[in-house]
C-alpha atoms as a PDB file:
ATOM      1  CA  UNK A   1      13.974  32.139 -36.314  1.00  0.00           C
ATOM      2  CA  UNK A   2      14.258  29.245 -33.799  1.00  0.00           C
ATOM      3  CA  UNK A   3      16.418  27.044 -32.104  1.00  0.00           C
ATOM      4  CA  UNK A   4      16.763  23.123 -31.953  1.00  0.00           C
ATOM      5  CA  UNK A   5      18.919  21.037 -30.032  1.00  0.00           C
ATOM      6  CA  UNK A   6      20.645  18.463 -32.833  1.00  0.00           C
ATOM      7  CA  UNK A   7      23.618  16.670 -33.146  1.00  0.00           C
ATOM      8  CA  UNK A   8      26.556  17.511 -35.099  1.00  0.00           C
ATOM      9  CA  UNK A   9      29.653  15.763 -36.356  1.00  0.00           C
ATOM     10  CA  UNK A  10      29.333  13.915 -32.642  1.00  0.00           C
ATOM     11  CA  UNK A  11      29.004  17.208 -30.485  1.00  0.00           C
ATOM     12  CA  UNK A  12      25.848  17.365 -28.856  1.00  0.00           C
ATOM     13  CA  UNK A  13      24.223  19.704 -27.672  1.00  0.00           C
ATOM     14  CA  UNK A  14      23.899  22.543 -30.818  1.00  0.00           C
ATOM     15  CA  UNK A  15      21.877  24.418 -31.627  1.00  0.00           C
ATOM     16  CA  UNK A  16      20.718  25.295 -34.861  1.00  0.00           C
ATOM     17  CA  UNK A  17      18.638  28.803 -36.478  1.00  0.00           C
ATOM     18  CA  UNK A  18      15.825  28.154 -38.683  1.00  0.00           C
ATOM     19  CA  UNK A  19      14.306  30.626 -41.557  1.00  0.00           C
ATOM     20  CA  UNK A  20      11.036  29.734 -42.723  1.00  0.00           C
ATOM     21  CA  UNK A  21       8.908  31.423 -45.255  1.00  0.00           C
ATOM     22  CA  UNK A  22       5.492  32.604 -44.304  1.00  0.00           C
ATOM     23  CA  UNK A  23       4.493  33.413 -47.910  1.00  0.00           C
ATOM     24  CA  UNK A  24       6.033  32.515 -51.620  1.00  0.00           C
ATOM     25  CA  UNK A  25       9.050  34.223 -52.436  1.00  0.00           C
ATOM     26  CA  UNK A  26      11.717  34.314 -55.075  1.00  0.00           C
ATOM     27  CA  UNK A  27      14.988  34.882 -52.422  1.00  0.00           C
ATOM     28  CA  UNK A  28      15.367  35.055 -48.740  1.00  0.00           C
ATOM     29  CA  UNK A  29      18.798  36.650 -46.401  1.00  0.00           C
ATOM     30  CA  UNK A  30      19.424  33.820 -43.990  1.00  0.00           C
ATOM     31  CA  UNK A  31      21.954  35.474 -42.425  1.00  0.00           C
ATOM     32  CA  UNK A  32      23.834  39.187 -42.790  1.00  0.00           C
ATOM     33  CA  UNK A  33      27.316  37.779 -41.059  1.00  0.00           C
ATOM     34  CA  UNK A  34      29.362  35.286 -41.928  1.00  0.00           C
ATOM     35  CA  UNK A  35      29.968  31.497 -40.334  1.00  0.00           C
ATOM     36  CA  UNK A  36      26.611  30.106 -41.231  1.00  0.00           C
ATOM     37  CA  UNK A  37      26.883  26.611 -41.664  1.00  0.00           C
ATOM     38  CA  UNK A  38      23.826  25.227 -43.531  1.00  0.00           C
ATOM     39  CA  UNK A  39      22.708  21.729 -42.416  1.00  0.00           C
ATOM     40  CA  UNK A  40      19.366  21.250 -44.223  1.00  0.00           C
ATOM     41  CA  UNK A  41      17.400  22.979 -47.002  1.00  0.00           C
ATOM     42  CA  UNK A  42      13.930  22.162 -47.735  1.00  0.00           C
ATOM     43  CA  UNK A  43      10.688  23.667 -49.540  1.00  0.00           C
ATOM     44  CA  UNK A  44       8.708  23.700 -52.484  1.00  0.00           C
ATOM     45  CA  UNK A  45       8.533  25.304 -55.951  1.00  0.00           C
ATOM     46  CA  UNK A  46       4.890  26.379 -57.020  1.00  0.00           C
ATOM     47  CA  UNK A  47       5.928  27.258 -60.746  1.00  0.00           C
ATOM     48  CA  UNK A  48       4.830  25.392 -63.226  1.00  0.00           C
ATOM     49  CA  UNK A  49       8.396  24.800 -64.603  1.00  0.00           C
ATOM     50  CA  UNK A  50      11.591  23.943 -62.905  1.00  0.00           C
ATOM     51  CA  UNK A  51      14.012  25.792 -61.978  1.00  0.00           C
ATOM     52  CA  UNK A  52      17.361  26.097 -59.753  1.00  0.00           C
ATOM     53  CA  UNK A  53      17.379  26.730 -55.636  1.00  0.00           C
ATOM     54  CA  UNK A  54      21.003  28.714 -54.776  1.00  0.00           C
ATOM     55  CA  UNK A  55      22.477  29.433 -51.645  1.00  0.00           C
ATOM     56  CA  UNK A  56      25.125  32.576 -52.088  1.00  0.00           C
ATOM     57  CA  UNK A  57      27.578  33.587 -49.627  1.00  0.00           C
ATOM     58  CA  UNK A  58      26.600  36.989 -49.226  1.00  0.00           C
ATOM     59  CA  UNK A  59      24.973  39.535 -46.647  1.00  0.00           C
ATOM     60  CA  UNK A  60      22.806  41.030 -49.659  1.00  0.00           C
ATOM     61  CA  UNK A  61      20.261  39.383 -52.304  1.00  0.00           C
ATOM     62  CA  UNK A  62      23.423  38.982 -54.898  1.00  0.00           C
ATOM     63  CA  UNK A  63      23.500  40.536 -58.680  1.00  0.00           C
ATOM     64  CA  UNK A  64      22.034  39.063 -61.866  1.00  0.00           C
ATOM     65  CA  UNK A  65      25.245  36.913 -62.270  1.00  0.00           C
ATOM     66  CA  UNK A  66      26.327  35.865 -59.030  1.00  0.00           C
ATOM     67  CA  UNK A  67      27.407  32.340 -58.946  1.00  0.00           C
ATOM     68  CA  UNK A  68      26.424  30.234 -55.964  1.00  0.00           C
ATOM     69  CA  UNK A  69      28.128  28.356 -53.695  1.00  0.00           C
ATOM     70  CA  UNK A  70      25.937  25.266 -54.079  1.00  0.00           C
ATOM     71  CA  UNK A  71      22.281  25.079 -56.380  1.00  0.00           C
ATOM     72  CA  UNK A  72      19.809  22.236 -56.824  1.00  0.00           C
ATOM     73  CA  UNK A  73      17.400  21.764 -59.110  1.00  0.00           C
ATOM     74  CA  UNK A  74      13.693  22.263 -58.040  1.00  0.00           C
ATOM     75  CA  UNK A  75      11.289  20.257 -60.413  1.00  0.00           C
ATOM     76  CA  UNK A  76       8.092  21.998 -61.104  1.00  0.00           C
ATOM     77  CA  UNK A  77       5.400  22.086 -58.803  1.00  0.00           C
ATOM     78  CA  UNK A  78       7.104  19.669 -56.085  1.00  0.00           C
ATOM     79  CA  UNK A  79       9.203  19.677 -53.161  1.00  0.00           C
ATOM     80  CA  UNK A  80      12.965  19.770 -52.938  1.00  0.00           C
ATOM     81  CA  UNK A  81      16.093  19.352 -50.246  1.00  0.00           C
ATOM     82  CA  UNK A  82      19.377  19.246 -50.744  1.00  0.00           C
ATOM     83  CA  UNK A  83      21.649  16.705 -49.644  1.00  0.00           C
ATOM     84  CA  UNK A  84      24.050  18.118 -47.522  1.00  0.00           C
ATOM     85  CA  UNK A  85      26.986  16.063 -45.725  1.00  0.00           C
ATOM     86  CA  UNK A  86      26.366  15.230 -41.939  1.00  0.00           C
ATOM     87  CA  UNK A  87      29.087  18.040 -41.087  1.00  0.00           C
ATOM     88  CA  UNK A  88      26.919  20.741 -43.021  1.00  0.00           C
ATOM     89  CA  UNK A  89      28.673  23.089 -45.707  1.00  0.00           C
ATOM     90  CA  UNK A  90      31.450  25.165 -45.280  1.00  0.00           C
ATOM     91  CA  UNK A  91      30.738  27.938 -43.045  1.00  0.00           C
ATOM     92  CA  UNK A  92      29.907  31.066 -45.053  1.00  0.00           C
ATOM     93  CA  UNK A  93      32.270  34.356 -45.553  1.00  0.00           C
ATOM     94  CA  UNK A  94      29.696  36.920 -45.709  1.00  0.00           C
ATOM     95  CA  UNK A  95      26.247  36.041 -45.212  1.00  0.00           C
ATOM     96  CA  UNK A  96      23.950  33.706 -46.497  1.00  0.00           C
ATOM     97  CA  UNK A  97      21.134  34.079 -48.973  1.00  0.00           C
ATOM     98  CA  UNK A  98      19.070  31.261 -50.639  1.00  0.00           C
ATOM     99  CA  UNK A  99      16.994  31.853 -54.057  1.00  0.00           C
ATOM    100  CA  UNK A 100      15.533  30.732 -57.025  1.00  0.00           C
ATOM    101  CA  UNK A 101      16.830  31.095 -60.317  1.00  0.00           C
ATOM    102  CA  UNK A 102      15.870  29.668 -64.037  1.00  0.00           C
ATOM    103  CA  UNK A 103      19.840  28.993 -64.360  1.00  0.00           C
ATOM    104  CA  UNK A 104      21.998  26.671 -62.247  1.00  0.00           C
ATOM    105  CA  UNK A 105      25.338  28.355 -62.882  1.00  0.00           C
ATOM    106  CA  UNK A 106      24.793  31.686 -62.089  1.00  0.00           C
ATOM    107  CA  UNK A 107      21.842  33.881 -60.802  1.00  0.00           C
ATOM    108  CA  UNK A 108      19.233  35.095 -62.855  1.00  0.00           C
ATOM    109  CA  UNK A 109      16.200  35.335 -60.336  1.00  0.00           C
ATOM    110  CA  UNK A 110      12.462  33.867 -60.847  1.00  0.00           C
ATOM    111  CA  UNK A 111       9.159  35.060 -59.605  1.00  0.00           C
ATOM    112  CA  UNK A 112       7.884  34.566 -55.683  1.00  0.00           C
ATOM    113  CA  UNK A 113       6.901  31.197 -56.280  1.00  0.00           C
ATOM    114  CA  UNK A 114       8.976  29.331 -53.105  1.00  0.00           C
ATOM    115  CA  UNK A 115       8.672  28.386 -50.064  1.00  0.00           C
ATOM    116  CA  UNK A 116      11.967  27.947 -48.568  1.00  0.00           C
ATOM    117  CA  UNK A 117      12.958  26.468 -45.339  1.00  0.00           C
ATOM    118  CA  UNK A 118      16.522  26.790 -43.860  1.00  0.00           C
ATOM    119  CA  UNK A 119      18.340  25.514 -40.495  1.00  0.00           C
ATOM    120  CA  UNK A 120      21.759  26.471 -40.234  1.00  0.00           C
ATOM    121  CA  UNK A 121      24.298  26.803 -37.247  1.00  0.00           C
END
């Protein structure tokens, strides 16, 4: 994890945390406490099929299930991001944990074939 100066909302200096992955991977924990604010997602899905990215509110890789708090959809074999307001997303409760999943509405988990990249405050 690192930390950047950027600006937010106006208020500068922040600083921001960054998770990167070092190896394909089906989930990540961001974060085990709450107040995470995400402000960019970015990576790349190495399946051969699409699928979902999810962010879940949660200290804990989340159930078979779970519904996220916000999903994309990752095209096969290409790079995504989400488009996230300048502000960021609401601050998390719990925790925050990104995945892939072959359904948007709720979790059902892939293989290891992501790289994710996160930067949150």
């Amino acid at each position: 994890m690192g930390l950047s100066s950027v600006n937010v909302c106006g208020v500068a200096p922040t600083y921001y945390a960054s998770v990167i992955s070092t190896q394909y991977e089906k989930s990540h924990i961001i974060a085990t406490k709450g107040g995470c604010r995400v402000m960019m997602v970015k990576g790349y899905n190495s399946n051969a099929a699409k699928q979902f990215i999810q962010l879940h509110d949660s200290a804990t890789v989340p159930a078979e299930g779970a519904v996220p708090m916000s999903m994309m959809v990752a095209n096969a074999t290409d790079n995504f991001s989400f488009l996230i307001p300048v502000c960021g997303l609401p601050p998390t409760v719990n925790g925050l944990v990104i995945c892939n999943s072959s359904t948007g509405p709720t979790k059902t988990i892939g293989g290891n074939d992501c790289w994710f990249e996160v930067y949150y405050l």
